[in-house]
PDB file of N, CA and C in Angstrom:
ATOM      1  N   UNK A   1     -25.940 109.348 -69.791  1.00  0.00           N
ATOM      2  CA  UNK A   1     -25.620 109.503 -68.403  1.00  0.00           C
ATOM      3  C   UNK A   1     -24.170 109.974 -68.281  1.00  0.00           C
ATOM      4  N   UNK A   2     -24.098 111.061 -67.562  1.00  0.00           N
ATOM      5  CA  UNK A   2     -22.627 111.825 -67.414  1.00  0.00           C
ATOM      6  C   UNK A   2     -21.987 110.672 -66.064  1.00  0.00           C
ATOM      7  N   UNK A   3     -20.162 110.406 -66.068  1.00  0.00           N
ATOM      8  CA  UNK A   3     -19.939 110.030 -65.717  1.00  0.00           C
ATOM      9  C   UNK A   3     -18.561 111.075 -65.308  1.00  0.00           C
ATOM     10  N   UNK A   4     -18.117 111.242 -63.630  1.00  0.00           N
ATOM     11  CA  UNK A   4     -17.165 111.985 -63.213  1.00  0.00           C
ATOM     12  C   UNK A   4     -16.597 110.832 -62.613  1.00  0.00           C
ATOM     13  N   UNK A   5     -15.228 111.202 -63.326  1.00  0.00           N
ATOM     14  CA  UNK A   5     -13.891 110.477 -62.727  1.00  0.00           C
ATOM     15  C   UNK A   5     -12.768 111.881 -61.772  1.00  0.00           C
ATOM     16  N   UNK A   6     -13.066 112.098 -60.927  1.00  0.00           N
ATOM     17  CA  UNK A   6     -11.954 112.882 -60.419  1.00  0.00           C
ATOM     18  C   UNK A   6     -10.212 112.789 -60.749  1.00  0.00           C
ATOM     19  N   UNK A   7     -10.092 114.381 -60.558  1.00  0.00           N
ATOM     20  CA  UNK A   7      -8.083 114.114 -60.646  1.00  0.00           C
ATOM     21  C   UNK A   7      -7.605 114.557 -59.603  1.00  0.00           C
ATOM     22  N   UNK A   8      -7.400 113.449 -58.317  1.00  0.00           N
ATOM     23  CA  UNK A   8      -6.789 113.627 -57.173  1.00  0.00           C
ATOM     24  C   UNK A   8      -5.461 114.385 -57.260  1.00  0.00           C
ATOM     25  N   UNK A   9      -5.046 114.311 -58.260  1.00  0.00           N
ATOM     26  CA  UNK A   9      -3.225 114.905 -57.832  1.00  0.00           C
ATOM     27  C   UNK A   9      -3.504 116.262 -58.323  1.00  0.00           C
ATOM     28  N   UNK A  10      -4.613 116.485 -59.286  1.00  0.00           N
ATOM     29  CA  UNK A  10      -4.592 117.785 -59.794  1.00  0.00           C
ATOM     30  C   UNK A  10      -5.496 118.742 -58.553  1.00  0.00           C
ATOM     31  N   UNK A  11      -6.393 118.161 -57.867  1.00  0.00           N
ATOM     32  CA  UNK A  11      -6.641 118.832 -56.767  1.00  0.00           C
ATOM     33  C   UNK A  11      -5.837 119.177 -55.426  1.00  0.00           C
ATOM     34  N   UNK A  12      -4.904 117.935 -55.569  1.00  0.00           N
ATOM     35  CA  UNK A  12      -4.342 117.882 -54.648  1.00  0.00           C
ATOM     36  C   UNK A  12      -3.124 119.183 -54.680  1.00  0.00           C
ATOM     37  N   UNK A  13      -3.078 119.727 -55.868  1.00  0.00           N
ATOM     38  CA  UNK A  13      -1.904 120.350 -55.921  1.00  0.00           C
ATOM     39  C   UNK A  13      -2.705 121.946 -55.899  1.00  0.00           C
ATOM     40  N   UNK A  14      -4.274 121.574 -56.713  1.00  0.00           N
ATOM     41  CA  UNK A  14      -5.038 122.897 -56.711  1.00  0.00           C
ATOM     42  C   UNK A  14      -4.955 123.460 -54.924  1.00  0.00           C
ATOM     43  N   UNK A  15      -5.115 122.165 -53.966  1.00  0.00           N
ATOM     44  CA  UNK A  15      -5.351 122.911 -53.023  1.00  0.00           C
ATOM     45  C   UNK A  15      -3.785 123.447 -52.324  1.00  0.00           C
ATOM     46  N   UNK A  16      -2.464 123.416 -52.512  1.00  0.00           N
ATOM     47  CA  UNK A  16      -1.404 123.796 -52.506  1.00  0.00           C
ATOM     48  C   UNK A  16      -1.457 125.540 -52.248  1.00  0.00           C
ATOM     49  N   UNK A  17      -2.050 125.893 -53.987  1.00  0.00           N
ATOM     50  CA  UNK A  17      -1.505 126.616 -54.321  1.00  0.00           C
ATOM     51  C   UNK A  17      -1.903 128.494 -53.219  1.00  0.00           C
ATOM     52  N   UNK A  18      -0.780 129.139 -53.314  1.00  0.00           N
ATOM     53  CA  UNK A  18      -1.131 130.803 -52.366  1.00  0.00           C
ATOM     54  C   UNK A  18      -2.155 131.393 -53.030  1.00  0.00           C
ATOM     55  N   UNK A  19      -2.915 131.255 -53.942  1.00  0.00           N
ATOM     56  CA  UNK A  19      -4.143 132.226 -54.452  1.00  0.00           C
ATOM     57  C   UNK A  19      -5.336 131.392 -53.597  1.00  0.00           C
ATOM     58  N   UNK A  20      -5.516 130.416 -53.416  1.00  0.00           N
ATOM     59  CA  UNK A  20      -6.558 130.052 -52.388  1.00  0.00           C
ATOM     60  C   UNK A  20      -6.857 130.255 -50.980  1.00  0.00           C
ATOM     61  N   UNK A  21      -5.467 131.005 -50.679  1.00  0.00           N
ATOM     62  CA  UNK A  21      -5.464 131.457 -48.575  1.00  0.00           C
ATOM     63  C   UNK A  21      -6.562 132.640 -48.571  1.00  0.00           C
ATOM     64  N   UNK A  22      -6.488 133.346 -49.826  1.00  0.00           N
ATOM     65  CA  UNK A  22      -7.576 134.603 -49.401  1.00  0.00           C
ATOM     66  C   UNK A  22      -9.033 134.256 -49.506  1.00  0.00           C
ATOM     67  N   UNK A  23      -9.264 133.546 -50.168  1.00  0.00           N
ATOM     68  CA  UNK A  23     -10.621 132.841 -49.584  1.00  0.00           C
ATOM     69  C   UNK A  23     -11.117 131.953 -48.392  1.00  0.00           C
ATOM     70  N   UNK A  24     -10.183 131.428 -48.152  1.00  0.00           N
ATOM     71  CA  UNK A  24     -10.113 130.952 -46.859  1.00  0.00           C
ATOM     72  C   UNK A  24     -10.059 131.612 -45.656  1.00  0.00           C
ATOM     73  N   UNK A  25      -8.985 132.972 -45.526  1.00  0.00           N
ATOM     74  CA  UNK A  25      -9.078 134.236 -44.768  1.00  0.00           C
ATOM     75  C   UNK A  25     -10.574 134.761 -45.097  1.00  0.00           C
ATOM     76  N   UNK A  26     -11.126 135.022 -46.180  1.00  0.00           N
ATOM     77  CA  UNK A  26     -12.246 135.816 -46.212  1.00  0.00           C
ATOM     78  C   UNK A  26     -13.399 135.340 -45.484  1.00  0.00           C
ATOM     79  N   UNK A  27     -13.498 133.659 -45.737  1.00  0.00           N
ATOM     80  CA  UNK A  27     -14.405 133.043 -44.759  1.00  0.00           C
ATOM     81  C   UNK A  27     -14.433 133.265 -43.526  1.00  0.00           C
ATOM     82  N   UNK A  28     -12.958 133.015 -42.900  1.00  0.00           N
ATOM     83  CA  UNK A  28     -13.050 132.566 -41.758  1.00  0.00           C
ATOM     84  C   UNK A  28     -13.337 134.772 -40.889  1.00  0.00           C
ATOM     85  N   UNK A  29     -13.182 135.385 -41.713  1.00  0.00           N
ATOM     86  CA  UNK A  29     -13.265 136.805 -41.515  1.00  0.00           C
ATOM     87  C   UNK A  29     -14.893 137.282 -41.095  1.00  0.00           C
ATOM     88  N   UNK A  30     -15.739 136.248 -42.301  1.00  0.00           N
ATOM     89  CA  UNK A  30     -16.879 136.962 -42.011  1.00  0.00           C
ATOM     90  C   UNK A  30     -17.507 135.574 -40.574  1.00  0.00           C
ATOM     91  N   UNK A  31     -17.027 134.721 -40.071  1.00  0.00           N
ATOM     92  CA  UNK A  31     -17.172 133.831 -39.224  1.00  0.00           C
ATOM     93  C   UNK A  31     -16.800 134.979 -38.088  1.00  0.00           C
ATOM     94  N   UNK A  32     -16.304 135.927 -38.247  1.00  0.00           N
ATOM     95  CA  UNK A  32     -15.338 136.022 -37.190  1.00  0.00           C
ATOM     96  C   UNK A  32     -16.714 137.476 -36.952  1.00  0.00           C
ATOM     97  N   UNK A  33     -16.828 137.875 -37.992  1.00  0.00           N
ATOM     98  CA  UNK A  33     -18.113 138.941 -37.598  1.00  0.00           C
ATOM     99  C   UNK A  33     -19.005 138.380 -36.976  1.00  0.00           C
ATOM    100  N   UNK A  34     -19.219 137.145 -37.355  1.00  0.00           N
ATOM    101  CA  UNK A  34     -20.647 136.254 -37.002  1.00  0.00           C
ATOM    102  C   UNK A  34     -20.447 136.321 -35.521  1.00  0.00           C
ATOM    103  N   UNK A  35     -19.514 135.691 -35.166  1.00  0.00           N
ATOM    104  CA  UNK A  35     -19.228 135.177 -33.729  1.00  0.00           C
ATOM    105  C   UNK A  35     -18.944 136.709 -33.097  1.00  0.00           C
ATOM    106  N   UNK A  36     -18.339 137.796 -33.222  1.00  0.00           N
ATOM    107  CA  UNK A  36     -18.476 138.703 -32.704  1.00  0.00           C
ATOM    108  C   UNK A  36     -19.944 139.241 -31.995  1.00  0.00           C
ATOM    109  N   UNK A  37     -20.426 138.997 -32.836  1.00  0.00           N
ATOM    110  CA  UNK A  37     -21.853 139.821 -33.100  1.00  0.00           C
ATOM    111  C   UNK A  37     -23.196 138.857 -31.895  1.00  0.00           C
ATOM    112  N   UNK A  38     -22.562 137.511 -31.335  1.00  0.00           N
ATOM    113  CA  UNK A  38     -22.896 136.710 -30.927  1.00  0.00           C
ATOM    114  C   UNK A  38     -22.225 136.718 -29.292  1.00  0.00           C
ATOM    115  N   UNK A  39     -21.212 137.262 -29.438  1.00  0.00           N
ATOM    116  CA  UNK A  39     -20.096 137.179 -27.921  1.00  0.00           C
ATOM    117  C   UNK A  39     -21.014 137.875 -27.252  1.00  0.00           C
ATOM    118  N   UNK A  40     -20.748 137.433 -25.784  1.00  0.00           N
ATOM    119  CA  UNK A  40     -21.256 137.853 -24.434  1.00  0.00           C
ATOM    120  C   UNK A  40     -19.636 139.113 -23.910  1.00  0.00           C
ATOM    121  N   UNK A  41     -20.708 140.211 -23.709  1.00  0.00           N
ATOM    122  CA  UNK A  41     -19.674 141.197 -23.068  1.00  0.00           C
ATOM    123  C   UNK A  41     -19.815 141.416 -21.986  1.00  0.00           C
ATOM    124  N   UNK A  42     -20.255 140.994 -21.093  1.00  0.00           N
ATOM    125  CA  UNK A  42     -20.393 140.767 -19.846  1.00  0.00           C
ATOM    126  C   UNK A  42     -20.406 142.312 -18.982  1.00  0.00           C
ATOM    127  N   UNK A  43     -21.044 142.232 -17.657  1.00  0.00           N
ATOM    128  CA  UNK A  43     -21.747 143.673 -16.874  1.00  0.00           C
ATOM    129  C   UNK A  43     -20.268 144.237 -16.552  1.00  0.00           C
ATOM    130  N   UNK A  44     -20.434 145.559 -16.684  1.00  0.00           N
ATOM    131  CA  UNK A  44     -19.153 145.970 -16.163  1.00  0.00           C
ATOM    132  C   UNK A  44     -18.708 145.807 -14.401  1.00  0.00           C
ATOM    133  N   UNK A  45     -19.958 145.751 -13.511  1.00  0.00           N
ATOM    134  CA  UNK A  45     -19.893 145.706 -12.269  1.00  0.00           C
ATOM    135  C   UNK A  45     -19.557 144.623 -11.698  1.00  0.00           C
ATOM    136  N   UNK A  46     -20.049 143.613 -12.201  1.00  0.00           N
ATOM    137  CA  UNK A  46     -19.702 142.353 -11.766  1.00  0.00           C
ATOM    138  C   UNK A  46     -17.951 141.603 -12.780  1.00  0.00           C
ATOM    139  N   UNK A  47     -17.781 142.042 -13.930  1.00  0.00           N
ATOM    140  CA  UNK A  47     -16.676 141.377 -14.732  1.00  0.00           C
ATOM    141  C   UNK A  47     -15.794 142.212 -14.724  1.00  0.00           C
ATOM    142  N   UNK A  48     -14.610 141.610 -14.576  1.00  0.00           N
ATOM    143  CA  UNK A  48     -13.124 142.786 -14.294  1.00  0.00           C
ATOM    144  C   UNK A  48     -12.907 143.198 -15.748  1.00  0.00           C
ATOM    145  N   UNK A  49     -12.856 142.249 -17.028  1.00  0.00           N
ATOM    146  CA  UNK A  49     -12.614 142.374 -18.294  1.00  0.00           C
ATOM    147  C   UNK A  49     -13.799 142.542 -19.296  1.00  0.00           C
ATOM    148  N   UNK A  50     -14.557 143.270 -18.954  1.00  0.00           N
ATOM    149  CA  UNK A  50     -16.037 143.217 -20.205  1.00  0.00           C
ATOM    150  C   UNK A  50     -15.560 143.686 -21.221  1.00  0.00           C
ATOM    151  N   UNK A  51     -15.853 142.553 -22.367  1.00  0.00           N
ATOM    152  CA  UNK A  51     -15.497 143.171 -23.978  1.00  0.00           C
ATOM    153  C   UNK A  51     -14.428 142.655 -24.328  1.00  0.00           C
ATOM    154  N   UNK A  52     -13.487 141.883 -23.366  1.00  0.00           N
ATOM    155  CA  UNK A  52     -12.072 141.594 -23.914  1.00  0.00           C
ATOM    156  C   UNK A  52     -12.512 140.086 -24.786  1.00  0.00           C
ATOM    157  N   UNK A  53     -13.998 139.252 -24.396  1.00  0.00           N
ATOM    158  CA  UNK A  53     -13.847 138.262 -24.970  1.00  0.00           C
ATOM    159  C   UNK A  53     -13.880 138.491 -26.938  1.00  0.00           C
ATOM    160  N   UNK A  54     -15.102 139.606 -26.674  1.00  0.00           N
ATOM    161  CA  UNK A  54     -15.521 140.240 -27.938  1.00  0.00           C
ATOM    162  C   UNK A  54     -14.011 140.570 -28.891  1.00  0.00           C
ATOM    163  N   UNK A  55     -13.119 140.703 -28.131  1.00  0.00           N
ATOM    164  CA  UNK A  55     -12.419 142.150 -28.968  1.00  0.00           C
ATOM    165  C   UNK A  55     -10.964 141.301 -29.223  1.00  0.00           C
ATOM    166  N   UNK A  56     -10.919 139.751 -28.749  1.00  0.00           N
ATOM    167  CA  UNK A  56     -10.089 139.103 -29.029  1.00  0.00           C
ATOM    168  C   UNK A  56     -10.036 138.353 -29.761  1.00  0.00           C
ATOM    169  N   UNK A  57     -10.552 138.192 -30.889  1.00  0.00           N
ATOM    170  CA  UNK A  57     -10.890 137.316 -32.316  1.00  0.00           C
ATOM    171  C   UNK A  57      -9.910 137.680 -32.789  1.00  0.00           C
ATOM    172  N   UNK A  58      -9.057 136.889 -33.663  1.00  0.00           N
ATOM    173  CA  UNK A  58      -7.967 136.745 -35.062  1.00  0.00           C
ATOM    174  C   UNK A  58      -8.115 136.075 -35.772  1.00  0.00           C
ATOM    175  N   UNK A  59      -8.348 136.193 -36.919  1.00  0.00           N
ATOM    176  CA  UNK A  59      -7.951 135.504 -38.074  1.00  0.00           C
ATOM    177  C   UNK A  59      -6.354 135.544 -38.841  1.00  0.00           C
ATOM    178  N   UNK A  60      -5.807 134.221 -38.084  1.00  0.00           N
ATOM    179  CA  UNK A  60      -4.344 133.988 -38.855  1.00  0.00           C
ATOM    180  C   UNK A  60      -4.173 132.753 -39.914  1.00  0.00           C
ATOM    181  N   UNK A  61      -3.631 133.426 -41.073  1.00  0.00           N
ATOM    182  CA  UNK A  61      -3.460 132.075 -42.275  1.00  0.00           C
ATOM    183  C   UNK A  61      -2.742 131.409 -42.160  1.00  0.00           C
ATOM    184  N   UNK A  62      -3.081 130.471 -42.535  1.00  0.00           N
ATOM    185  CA  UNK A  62      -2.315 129.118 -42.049  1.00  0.00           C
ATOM    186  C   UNK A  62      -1.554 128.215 -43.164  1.00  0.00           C
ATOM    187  N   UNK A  63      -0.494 127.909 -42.765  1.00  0.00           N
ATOM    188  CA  UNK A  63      -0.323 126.113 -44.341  1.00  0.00           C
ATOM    189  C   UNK A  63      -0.233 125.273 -43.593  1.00  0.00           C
ATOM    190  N   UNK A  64      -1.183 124.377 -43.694  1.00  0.00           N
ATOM    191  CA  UNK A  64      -1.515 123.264 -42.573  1.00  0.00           C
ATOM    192  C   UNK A  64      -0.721 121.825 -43.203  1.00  0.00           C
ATOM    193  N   UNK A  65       0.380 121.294 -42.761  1.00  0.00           N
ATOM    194  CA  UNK A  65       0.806 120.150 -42.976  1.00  0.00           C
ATOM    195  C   UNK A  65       0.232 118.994 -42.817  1.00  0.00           C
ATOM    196  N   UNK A  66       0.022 118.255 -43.591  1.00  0.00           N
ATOM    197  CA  UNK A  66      -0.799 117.107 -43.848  1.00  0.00           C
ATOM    198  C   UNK A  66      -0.255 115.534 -44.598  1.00  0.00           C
ATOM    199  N   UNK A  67      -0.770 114.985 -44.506  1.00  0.00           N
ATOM    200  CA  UNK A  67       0.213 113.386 -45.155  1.00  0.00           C
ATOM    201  C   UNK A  67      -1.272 113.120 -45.805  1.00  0.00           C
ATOM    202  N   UNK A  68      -0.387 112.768 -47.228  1.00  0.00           N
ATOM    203  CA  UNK A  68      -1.411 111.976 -48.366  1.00  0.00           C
ATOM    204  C   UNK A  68      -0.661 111.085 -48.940  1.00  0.00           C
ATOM    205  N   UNK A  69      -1.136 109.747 -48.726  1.00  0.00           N
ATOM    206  CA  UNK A  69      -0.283 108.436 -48.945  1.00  0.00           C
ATOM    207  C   UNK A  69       0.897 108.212 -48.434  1.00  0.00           C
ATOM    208  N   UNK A  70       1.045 108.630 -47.129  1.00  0.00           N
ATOM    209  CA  UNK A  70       2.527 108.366 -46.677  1.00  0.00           C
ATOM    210  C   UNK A  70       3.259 109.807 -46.965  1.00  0.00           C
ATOM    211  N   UNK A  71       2.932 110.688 -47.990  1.00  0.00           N
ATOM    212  CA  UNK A  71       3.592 111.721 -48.244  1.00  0.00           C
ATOM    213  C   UNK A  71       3.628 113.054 -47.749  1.00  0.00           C
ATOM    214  N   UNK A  72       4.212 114.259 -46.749  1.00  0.00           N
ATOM    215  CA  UNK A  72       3.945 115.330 -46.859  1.00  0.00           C
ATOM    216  C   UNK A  72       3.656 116.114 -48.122  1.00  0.00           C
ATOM    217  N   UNK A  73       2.274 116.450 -47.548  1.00  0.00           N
ATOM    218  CA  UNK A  73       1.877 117.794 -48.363  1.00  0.00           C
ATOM    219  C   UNK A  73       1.394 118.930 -47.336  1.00  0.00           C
ATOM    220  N   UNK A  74       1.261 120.053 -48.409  1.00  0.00           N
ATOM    221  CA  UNK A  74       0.639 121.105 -47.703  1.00  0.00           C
ATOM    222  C   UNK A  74      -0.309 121.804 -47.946  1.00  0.00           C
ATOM    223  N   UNK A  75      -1.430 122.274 -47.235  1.00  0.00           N
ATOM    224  CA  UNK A  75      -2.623 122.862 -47.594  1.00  0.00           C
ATOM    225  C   UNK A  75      -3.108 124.069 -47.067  1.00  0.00           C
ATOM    226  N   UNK A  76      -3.781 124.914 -48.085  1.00  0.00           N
ATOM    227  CA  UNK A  76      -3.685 126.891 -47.293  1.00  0.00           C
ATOM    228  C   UNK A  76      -5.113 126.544 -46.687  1.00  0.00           C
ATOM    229  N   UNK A  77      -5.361 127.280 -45.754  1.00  0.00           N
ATOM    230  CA  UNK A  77      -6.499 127.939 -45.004  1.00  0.00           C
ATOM    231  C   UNK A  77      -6.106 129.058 -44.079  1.00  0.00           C
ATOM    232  N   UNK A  78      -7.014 129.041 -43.440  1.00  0.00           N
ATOM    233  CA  UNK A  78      -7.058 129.941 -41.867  1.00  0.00           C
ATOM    234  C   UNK A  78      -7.872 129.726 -41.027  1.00  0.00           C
ATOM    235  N   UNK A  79      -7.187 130.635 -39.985  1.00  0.00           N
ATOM    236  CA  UNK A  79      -8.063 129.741 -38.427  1.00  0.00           C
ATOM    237  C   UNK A  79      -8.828 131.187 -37.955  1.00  0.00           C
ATOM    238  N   UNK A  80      -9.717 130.884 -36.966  1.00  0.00           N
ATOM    239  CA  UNK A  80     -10.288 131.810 -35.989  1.00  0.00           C
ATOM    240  C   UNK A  80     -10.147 131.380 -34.703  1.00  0.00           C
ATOM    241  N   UNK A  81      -8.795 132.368 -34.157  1.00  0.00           N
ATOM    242  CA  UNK A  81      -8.764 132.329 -32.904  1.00  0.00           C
ATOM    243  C   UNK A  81      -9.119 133.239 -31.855  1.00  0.00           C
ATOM    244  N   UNK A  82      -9.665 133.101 -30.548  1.00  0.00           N
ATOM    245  CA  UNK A  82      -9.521 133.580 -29.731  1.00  0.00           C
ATOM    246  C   UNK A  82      -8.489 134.097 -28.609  1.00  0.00           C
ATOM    247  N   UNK A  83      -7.654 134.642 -28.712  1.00  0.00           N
ATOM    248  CA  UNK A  83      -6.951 134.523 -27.602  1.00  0.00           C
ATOM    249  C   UNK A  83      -7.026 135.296 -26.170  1.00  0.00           C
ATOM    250  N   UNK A  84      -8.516 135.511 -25.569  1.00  0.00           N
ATOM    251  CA  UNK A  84      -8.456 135.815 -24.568  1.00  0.00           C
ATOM    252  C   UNK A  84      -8.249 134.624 -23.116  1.00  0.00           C
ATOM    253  N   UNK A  85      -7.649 134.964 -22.096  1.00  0.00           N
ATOM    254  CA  UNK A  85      -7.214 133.623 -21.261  1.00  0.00           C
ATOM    255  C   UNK A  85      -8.459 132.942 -20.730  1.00  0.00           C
ATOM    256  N   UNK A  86      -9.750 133.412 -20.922  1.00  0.00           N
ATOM    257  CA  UNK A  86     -11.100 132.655 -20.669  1.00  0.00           C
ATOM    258  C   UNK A  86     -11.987 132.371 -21.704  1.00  0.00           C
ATOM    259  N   UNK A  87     -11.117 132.234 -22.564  1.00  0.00           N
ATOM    260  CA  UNK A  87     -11.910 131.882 -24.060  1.00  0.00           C
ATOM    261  C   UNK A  87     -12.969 130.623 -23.760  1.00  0.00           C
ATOM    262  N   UNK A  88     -11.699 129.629 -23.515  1.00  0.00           N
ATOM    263  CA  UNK A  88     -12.637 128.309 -22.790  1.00  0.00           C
ATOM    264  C   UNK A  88     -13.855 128.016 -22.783  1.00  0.00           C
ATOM    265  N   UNK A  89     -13.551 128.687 -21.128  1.00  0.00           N
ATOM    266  CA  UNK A  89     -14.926 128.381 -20.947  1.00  0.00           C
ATOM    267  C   UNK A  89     -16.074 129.201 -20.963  1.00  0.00           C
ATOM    268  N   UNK A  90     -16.059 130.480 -22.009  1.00  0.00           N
ATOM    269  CA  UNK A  90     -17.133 130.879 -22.286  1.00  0.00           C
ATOM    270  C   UNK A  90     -17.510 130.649 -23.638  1.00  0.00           C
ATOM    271  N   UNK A  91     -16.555 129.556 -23.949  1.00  0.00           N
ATOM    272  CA  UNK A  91     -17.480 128.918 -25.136  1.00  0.00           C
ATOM    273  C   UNK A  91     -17.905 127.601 -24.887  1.00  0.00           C
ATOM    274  N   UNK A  92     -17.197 126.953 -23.333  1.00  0.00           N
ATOM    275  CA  UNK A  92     -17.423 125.369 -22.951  1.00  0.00           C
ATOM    276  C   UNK A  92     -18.184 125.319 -21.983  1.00  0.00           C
ATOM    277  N   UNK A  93     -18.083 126.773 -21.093  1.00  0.00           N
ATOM    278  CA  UNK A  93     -18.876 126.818 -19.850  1.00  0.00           C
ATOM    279  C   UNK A  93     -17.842 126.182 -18.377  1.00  0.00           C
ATOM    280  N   UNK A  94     -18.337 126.125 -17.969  1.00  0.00           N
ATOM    281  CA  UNK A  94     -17.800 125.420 -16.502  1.00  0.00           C
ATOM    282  C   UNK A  94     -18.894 125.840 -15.044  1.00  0.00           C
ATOM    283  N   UNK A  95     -18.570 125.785 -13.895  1.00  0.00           N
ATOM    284  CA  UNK A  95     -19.241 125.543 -13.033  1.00  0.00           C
ATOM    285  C   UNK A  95     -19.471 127.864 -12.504  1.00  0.00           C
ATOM    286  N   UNK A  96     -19.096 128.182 -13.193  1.00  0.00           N
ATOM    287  CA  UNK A  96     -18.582 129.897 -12.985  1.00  0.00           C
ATOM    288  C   UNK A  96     -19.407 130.462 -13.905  1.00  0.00           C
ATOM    289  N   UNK A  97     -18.879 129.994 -15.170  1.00  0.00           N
ATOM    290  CA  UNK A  97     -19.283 130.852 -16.231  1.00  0.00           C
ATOM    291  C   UNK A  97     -20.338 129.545 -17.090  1.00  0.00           C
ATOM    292  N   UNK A  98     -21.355 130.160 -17.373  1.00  0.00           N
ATOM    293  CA  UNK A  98     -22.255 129.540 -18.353  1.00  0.00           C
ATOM    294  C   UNK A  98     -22.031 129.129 -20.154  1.00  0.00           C
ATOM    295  N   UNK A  99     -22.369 128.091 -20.341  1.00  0.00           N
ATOM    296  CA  UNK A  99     -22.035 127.926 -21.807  1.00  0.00           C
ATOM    297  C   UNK A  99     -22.372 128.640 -22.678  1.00  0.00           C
ATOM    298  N   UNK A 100     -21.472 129.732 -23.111  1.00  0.00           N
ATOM    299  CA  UNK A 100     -22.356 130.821 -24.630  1.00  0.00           C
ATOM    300  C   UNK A 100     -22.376 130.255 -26.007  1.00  0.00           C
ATOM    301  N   UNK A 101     -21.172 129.272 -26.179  1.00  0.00           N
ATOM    302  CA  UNK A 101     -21.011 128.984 -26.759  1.00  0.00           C
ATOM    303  C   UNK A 101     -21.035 129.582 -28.496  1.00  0.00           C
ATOM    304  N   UNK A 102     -20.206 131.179 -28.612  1.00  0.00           N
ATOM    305  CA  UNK A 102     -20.234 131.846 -29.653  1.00  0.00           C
ATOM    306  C   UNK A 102     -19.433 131.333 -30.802  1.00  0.00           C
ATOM    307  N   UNK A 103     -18.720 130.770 -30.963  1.00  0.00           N
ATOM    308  CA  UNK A 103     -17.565 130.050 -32.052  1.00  0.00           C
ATOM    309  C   UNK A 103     -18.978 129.319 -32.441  1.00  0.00           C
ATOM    310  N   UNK A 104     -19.571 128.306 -32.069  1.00  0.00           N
ATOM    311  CA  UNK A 104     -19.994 127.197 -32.595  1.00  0.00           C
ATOM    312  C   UNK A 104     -21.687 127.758 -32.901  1.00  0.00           C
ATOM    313  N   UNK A 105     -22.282 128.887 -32.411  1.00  0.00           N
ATOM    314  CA  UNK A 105     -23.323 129.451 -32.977  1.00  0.00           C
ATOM    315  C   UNK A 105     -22.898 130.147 -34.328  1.00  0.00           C
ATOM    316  N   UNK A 106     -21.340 130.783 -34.530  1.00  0.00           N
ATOM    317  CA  UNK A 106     -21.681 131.393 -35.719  1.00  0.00           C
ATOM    318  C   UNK A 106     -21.393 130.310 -36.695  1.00  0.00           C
ATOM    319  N   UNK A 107     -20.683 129.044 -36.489  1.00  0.00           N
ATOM    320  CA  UNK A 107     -20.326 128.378 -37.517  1.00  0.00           C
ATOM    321  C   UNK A 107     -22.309 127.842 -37.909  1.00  0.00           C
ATOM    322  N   UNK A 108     -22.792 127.535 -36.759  1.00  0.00           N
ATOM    323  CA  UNK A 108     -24.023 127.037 -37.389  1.00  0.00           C
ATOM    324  C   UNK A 108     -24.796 128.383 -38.045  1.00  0.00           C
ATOM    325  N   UNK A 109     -24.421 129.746 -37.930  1.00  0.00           N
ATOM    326  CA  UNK A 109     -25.215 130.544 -38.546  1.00  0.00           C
ATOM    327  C   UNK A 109     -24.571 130.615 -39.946  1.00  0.00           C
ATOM    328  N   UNK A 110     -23.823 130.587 -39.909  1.00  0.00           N
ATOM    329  CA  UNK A 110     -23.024 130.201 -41.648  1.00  0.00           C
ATOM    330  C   UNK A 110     -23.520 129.186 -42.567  1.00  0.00           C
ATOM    331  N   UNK A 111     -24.257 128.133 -41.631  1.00  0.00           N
ATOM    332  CA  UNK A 111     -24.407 126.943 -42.223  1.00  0.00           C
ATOM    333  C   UNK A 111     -25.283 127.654 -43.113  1.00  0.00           C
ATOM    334  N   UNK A 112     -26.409 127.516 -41.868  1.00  0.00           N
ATOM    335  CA  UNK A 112     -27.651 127.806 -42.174  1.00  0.00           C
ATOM    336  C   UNK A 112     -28.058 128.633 -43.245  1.00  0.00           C
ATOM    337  N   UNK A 113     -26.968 129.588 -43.118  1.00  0.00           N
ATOM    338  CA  UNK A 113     -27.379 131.041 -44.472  1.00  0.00           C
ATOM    339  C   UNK A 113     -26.814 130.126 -45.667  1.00  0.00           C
ATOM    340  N   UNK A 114     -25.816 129.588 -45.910  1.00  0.00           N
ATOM    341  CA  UNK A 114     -25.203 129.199 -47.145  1.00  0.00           C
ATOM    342  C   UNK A 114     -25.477 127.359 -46.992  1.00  0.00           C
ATOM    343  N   UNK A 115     -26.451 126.939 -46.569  1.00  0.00           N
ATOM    344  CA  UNK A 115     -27.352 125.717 -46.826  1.00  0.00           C
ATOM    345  C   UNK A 115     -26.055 124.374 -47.232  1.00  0.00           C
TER     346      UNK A 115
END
């Protein structure tokens, strides 16, 4: 019977290191197709901005500060942001705009493909 003992400090430092942000960018890149591909672009007649929700996705890398045992450390990823000014609530909805909720369909279509 195989027995795994983990090495916390050696991961802890694996996850440190700058060769791991581009995988993390690459993820959050093809998330960012997902959710594109999912956005509501709304009628041109009725919406002053159609397409701006679509066309405002970023992916920026990040070193996310974190405490492990009392200690700062730091860890690479990246985010997917939106920055259009009604991002909100056309991913939360409200009493105007309906819930599309595209961020959180592509994360579940990611799931789903990579199980």
């Amino acid at each position: 019977m195989a027995y795994y003992r983990g090495n916390f400090r050696g991961i802890g430092r694996m996850l440190q290191r700058p060769w791991l942000q581009p995988p993390c960018v690459k993820v959050a890149e093809a998330l960012q197709t997902e959710a594109e591909s999912v956005s509501p672009i709304g009628d041109p007649a009725e919406d002053r901005h159609p397409g701006l929700y679509r066309a405002s996705f970023h992916v920026a890398p990040i070193i996310k500060e974190m405490r492990y045992k009392g200690q700062p450390t730091q860890r690479s990823g990246a985010r997917l942001v939106n920055t259009a000014p009604h991002a909100w609530r056309v991913e939360h909805g409200d009493g105007r705009v309906p819930r599309y909720a595209p961020l959180q369909r592509a994360i579940d279509a990611l799931k789903a493909a990579h199980g």
